[in-house]
C-alpha atoms as a PDB file:
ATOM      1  CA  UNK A   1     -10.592   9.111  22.045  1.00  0.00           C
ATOM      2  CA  UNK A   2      -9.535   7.156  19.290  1.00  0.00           C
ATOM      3  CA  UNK A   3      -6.765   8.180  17.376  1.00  0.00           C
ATOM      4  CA  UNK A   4      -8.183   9.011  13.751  1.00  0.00           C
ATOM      5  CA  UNK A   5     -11.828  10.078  15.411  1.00  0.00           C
ATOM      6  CA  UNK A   6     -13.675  11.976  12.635  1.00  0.00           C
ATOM      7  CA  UNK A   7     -11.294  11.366   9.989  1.00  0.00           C
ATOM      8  CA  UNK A   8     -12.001   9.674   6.253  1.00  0.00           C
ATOM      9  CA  UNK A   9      -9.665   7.653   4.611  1.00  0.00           C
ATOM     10  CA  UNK A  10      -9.433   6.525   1.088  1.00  0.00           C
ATOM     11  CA  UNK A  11      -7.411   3.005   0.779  1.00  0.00           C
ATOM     12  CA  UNK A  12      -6.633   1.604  -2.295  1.00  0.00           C
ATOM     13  CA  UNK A  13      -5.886  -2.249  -3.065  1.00  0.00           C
ATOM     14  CA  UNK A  14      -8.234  -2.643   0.240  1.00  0.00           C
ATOM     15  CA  UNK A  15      -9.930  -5.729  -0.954  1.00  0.00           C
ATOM     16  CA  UNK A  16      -6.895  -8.046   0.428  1.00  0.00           C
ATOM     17  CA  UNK A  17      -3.545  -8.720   1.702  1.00  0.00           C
ATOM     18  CA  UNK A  18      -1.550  -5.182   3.191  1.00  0.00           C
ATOM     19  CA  UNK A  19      -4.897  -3.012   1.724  1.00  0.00           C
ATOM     20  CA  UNK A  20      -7.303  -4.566   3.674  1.00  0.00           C
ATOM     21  CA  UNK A  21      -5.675  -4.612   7.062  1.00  0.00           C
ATOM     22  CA  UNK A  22      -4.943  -1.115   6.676  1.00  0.00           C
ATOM     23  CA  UNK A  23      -8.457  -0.204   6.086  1.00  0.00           C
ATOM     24  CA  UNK A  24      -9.642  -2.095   8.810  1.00  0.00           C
ATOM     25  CA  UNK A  25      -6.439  -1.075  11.447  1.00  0.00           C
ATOM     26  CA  UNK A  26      -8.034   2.915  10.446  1.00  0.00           C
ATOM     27  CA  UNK A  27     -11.156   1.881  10.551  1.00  0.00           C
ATOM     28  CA  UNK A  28     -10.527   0.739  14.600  1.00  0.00           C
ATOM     29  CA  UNK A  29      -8.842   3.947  15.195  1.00  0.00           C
ATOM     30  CA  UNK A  30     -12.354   5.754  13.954  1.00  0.00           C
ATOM     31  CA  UNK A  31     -11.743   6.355  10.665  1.00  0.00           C
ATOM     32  CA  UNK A  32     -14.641   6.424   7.852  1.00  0.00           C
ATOM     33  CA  UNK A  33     -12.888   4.263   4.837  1.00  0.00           C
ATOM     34  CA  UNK A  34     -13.709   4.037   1.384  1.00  0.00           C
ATOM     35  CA  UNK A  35     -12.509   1.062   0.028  1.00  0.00           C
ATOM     36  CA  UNK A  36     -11.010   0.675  -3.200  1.00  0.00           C
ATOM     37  CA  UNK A  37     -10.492  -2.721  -5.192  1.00  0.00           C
ATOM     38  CA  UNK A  38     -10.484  -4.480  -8.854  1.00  0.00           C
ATOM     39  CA  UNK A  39     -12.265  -6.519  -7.656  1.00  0.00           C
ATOM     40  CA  UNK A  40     -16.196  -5.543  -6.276  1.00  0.00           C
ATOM     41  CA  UNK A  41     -16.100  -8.965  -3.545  1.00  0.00           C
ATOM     42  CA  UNK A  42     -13.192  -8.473  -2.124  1.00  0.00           C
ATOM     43  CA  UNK A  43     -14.035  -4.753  -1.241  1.00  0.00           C
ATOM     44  CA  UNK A  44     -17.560  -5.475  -0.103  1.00  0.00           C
ATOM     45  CA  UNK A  45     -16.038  -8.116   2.200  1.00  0.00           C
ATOM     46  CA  UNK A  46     -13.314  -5.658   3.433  1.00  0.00           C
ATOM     47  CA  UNK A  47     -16.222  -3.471   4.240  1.00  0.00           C
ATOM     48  CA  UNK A  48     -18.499  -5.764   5.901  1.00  0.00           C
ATOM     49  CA  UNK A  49     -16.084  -6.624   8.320  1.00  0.00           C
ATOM     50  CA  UNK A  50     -15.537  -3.089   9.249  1.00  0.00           C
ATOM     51  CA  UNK A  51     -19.176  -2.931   9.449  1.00  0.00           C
ATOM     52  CA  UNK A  52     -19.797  -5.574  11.716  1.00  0.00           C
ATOM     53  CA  UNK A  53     -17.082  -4.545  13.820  1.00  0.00           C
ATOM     54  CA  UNK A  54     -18.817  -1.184  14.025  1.00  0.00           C
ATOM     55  CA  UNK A  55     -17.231   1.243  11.533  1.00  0.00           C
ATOM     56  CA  UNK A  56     -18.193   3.040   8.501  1.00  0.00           C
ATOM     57  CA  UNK A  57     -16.878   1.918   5.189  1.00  0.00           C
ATOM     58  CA  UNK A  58     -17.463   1.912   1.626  1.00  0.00           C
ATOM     59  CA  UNK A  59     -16.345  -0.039  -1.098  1.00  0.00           C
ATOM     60  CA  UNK A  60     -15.807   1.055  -4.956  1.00  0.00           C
ATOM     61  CA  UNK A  61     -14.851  -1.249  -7.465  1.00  0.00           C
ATOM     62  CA  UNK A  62     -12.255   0.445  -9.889  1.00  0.00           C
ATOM     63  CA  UNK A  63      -8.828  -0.383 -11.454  1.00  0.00           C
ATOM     64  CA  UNK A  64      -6.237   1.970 -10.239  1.00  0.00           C
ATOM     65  CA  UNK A  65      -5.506   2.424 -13.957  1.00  0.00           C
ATOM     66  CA  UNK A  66      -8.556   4.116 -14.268  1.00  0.00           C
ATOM     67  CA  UNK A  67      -8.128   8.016 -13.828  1.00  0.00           C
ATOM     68  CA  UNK A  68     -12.222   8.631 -14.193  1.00  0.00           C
ATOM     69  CA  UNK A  69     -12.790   5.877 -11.668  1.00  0.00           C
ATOM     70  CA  UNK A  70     -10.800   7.513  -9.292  1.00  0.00           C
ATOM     71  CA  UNK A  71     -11.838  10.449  -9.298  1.00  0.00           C
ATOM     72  CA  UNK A  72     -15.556   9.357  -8.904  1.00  0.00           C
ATOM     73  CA  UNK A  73     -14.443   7.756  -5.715  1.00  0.00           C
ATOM     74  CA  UNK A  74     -12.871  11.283  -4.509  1.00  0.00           C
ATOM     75  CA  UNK A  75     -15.534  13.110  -5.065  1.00  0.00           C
ATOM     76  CA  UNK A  76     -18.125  10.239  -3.905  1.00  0.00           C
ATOM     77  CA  UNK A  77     -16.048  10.249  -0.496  1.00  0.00           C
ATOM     78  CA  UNK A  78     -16.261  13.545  -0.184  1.00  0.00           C
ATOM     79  CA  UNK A  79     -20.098  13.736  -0.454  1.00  0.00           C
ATOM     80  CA  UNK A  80     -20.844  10.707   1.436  1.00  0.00           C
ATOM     81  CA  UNK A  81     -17.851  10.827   4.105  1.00  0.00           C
ATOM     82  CA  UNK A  82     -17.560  14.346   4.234  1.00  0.00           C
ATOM     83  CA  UNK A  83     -14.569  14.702   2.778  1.00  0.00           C
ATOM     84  CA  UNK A  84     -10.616  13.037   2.617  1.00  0.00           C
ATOM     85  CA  UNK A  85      -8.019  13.452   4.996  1.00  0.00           C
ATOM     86  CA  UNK A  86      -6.102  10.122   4.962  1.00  0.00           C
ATOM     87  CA  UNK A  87      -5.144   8.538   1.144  1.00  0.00           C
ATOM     88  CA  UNK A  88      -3.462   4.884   1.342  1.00  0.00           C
ATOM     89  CA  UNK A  89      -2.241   4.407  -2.114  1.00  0.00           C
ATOM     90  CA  UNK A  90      -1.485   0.524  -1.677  1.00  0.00           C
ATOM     91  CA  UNK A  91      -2.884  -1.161  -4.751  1.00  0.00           C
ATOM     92  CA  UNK A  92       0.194  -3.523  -6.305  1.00  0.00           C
ATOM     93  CA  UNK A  93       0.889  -6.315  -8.016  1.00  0.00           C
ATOM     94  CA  UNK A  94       4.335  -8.351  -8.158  1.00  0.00           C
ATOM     95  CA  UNK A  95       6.062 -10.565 -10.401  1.00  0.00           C
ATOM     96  CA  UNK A  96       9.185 -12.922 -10.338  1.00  0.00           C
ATOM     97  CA  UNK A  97      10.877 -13.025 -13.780  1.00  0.00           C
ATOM     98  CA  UNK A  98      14.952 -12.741 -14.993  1.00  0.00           C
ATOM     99  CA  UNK A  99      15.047  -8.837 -16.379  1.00  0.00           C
ATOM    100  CA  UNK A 100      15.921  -9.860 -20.519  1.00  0.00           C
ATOM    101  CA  UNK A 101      13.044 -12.422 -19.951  1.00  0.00           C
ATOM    102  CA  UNK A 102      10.239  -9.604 -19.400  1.00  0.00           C
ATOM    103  CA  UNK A 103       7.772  -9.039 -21.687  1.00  0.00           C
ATOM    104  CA  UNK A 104       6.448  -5.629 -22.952  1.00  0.00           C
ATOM    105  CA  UNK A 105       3.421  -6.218 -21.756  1.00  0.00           C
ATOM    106  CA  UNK A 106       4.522  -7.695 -17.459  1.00  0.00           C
ATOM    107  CA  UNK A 107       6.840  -4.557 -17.742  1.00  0.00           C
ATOM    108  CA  UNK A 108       3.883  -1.893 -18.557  1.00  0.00           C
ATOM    109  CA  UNK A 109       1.515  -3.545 -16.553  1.00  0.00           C
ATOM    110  CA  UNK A 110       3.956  -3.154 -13.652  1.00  0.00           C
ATOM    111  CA  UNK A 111       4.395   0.374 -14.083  1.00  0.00           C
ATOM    112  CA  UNK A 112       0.876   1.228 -15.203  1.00  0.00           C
ATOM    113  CA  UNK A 113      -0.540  -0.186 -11.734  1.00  0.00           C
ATOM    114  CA  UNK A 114       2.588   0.062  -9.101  1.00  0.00           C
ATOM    115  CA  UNK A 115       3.556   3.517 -10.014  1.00  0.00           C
ATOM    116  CA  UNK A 116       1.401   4.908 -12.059  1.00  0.00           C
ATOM    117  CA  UNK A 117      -1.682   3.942 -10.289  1.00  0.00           C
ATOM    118  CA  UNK A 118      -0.359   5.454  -7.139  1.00  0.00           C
ATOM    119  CA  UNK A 119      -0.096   8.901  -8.747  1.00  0.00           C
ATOM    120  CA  UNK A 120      -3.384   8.855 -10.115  1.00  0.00           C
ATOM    121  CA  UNK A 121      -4.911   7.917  -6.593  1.00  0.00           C
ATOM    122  CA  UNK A 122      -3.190  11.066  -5.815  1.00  0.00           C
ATOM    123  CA  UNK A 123      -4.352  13.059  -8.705  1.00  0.00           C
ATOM    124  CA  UNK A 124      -7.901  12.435  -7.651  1.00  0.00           C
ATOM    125  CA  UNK A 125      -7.766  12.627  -4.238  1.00  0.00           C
ATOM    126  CA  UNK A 126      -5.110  15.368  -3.110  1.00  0.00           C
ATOM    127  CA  UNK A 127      -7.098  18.397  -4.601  1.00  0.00           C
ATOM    128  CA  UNK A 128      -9.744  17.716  -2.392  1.00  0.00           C
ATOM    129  CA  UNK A 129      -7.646  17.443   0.715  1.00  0.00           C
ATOM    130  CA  UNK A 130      -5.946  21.525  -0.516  1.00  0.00           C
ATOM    131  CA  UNK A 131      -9.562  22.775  -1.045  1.00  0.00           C
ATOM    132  CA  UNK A 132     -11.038  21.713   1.908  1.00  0.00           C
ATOM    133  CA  UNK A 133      -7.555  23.491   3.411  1.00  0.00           C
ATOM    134  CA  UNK A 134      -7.343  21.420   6.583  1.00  0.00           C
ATOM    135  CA  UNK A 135      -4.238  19.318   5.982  1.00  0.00           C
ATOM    136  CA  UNK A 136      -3.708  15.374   5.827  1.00  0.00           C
ATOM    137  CA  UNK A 137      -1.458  12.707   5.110  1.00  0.00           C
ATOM    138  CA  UNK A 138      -0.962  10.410   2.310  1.00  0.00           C
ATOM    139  CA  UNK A 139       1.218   6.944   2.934  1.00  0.00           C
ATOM    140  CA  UNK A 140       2.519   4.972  -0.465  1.00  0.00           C
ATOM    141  CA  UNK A 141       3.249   2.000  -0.234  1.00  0.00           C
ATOM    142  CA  UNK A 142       6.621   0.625  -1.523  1.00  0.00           C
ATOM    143  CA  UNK A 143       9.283  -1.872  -0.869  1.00  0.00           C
ATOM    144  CA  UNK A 144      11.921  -3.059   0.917  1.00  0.00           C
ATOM    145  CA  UNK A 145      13.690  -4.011  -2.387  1.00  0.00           C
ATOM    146  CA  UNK A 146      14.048  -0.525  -3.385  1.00  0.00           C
ATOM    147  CA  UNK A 147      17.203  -0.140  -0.830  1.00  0.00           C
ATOM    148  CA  UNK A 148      18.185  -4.288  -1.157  1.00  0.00           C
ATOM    149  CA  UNK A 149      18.027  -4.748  -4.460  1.00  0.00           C
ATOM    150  CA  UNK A 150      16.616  -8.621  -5.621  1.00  0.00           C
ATOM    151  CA  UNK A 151      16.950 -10.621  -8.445  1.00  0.00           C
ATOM    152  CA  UNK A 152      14.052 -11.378 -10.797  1.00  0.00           C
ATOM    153  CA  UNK A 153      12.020  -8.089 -10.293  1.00  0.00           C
ATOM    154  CA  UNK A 154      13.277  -5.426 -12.173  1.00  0.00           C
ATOM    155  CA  UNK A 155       9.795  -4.272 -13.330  1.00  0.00           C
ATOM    156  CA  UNK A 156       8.807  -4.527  -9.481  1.00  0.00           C
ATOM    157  CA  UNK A 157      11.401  -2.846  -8.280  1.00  0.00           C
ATOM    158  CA  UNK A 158      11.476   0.145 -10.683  1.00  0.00           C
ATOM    159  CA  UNK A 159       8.365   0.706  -9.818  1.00  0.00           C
ATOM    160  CA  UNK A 160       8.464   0.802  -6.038  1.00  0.00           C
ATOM    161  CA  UNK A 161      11.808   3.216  -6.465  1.00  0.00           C
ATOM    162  CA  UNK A 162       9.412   4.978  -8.362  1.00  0.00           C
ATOM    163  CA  UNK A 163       7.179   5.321  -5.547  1.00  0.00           C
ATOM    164  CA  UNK A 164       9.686   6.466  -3.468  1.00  0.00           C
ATOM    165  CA  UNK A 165      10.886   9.226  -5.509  1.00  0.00           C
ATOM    166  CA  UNK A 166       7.425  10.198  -6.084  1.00  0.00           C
ATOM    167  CA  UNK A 167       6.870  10.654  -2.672  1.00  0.00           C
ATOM    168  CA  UNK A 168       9.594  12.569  -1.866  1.00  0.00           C
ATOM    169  CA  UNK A 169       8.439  15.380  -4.482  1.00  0.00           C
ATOM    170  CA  UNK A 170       4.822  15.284  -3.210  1.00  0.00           C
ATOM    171  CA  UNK A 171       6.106  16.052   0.248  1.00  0.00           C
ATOM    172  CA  UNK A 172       7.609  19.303  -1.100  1.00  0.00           C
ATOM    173  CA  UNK A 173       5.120  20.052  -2.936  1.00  0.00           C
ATOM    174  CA  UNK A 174       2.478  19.819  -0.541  1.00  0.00           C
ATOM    175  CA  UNK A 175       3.577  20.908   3.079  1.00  0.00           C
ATOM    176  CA  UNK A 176       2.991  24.005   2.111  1.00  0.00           C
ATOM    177  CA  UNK A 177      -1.348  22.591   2.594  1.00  0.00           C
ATOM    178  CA  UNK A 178      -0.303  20.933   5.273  1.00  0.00           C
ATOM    179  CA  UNK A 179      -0.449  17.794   3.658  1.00  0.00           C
ATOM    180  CA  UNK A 180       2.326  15.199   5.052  1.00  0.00           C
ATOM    181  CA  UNK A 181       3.553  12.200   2.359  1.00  0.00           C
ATOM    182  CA  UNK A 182       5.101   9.586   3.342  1.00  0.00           C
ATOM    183  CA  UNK A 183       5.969   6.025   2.198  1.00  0.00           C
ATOM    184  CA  UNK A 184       5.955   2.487   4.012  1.00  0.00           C
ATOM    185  CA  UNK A 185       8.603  -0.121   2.429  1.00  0.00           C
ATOM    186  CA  UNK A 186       7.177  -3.670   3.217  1.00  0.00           C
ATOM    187  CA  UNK A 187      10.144  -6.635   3.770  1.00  0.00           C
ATOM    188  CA  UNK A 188       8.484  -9.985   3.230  1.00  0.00           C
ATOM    189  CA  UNK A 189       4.786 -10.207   4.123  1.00  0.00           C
ATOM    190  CA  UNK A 190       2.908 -13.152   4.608  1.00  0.00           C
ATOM    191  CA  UNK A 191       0.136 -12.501   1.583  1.00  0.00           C
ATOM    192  CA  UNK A 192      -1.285 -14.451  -1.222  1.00  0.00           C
ATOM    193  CA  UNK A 193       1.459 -12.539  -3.374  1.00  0.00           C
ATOM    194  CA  UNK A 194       4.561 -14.084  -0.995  1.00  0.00           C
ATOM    195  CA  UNK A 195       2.592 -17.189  -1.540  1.00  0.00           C
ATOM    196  CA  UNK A 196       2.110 -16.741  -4.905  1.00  0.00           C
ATOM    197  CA  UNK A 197       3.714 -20.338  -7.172  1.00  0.00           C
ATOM    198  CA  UNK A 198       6.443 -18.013  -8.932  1.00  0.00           C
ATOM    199  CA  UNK A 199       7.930 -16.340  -6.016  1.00  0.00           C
ATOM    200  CA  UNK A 200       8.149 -19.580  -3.988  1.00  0.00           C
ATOM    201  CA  UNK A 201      10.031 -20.883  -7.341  1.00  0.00           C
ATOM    202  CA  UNK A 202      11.991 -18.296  -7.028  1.00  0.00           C
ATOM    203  CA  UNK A 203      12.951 -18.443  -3.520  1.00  0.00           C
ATOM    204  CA  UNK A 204      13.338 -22.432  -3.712  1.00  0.00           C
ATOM    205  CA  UNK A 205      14.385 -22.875  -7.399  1.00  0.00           C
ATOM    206  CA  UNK A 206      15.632 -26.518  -6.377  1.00  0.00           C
ATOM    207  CA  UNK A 207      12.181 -27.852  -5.277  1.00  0.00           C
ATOM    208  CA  UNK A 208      10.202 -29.477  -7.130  1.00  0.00           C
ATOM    209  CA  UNK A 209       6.890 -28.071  -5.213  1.00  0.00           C
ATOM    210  CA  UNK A 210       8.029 -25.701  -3.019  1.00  0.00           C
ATOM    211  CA  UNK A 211       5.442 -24.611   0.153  1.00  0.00           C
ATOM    212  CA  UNK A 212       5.443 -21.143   1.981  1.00  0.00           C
ATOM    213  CA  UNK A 213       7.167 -23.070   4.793  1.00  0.00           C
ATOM    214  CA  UNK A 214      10.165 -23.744   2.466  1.00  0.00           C
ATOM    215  CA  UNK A 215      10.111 -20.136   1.921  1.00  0.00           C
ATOM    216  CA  UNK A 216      10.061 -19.143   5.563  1.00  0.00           C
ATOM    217  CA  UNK A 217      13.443 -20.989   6.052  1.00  0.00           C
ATOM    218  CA  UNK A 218      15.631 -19.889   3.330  1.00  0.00           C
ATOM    219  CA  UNK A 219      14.386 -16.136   4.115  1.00  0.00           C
ATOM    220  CA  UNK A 220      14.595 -16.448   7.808  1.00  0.00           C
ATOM    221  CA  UNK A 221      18.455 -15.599   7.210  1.00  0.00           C
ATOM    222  CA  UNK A 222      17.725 -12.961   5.034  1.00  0.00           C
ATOM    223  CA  UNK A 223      16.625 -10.751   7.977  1.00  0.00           C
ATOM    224  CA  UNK A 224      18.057  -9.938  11.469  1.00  0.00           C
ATOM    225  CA  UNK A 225      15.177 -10.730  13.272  1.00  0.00           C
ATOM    226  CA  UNK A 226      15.444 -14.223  11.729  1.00  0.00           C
ATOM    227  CA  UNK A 227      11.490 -13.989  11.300  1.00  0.00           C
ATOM    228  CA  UNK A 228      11.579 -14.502   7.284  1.00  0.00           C
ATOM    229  CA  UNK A 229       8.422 -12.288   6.683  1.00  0.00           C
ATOM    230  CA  UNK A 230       5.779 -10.160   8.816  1.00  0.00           C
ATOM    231  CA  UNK A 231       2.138 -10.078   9.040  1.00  0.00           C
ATOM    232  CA  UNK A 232      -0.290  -7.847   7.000  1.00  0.00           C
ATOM    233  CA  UNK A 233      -1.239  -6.111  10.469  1.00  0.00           C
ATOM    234  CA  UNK A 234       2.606  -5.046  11.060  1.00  0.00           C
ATOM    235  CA  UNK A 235       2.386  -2.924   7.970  1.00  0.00           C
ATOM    236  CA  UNK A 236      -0.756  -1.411   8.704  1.00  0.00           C
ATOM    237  CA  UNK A 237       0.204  -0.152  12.101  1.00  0.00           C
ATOM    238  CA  UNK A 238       3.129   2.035  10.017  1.00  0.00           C
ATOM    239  CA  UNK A 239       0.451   3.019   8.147  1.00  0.00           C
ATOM    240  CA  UNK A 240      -1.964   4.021  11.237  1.00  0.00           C
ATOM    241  CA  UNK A 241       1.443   6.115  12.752  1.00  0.00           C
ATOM    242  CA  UNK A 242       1.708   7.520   9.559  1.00  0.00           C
ATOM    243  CA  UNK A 243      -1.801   8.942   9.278  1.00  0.00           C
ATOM    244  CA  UNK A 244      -2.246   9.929  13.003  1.00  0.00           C
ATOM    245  CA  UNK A 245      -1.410  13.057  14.468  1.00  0.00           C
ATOM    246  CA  UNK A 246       1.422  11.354  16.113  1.00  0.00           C
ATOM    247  CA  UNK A 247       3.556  11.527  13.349  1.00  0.00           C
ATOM    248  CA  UNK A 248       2.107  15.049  12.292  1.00  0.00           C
ATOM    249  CA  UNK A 249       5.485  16.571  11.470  1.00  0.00           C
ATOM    250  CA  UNK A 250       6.932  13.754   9.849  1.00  0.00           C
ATOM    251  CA  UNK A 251       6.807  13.854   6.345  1.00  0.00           C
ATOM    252  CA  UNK A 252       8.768  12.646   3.678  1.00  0.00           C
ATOM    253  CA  UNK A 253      10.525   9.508   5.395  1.00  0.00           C
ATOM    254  CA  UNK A 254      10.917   6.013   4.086  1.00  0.00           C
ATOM    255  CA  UNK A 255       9.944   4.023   6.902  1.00  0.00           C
ATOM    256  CA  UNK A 256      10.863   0.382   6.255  1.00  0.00           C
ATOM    257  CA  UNK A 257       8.736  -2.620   7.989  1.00  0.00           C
ATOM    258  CA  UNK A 258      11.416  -5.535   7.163  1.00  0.00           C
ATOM    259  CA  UNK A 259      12.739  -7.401  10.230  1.00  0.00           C
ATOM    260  CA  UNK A 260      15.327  -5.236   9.524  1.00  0.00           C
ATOM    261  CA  UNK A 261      16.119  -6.845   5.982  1.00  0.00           C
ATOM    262  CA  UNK A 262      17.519  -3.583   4.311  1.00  0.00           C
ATOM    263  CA  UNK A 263      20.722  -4.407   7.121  1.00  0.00           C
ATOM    264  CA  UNK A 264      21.048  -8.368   7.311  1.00  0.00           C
END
């Protein structure tokens, strides 16, 4: 028996990167997955490949931003999928810039998306998970920088700290339904964002064009696994323990997927 057999999940940020591989890592475990992305490709392609590999998915294109957009997608998974027992509020952005160099407008847009978007994916999708009265679990996603600190993402980090205290709240608040919260902290992961021209610059500030493999190096020995950063599919399996009954009275817990950065 698979491990999430007749479950529905509802993934945000699902198009790419972390998102996706968590849709498609529930997906394998027999999960029904509604996909949600900015942008309409990337979550039809998400989807396909569930498809093909013999799942059930959805995808909805909507901007976490978007309180009514969400909450079409709730109650859309609920009347196609049956209803929602698994929420992973992933969808996140990052940015590498000194803190009195921020802008208004990188700072809000952090927030808006990061943070705020995660508690409006939980706005729209938790009261359907108390109604229907049969428990669940909801994973955030975070970061390992909330207990490291970094330079250069104050806007990123106050968000993901954000995340984490939100979480912590929701978990009291909702045990009570049976409803476990929980957030993953991603180290390093080898994503377009990693890759992404201004956090190689900052990594490598002395290169002129600095490549991910530059990167790789100078992290390497910011870890004790000396790995530098982890794959999409390492987060993803936190996420499937996280949702699965195996971890059904665990709720409330940081759980860190960093090569043990948060230590080195």
């Amino acid at each position: 028996m698979s491990r999430l057999e007749d479950t529905t999940a509802v993934v945000t940020g699902g198009g790419s990167g972390i998102g996706a591989a968590s849709a498609r890592r529930l997906a394998a475990e027999g999960a029904a997955v509604a996909i949600v992305d900015l942008h309409s490709a990337a979550a039809q392609e998400t989807a396909a490949d569930i498809r093909r590999a013999g799942g059930y998915a959805l995808a909805f294109e909507v901007d976490v931003r978007d309180q009514a957009g969400l909450d079409q997608v709730a109650a859309d998974a609920v009347e196609s999928l049956g209803g929602i027992d698994i929420v992973s509020a992933n969808a996140g952005v990052c940015g590498c810039r000194p803190t009195v160099e921020l802008s208004d407008t990188e700072w809000q847009d952090m927030l808006d998306i990061n943070l705020t978007g995660v508690w409006r994916t939980v706005k729209a999708a938790v009261p359907h998970m108390i109604s229907a009265g049969s428990g669940g679990s909801v994973v955030l996603t975070s970061s390992v920088v909330t207990f490291v600190g970094a330079a250069n993402v104050a806007h990123y980090n106050a968000s993901k700290s954000g995340v984490a205290g939100l979480m912590k709240t929701l978990s009291a608040e909702l045990g009570k339904h049976r409803i476990r919260v929980n957030a993953v902290h991603p180290g390093n992961v080898a994503t377009d964002m990693l890759f992404s021209d201004s956090t190689l610059r900052v990594f490598c500030p002395d290169l002129e064009d600095p490549t991910p493999e530059d990167l790789r190096e100078r992290a390497r020995a910011g870890d004790v696994l000396g790995q530098g950063w982890v794959e999409a599919v390492d987060i993803s399996n936190a996420v499937l323990y996280l949702a699965s009954d195996e971890a059904r009275f665990v709720t409330g817990v940081s759980l860190p997927v960093d090569c043990g950065r948060r230590i080195g």
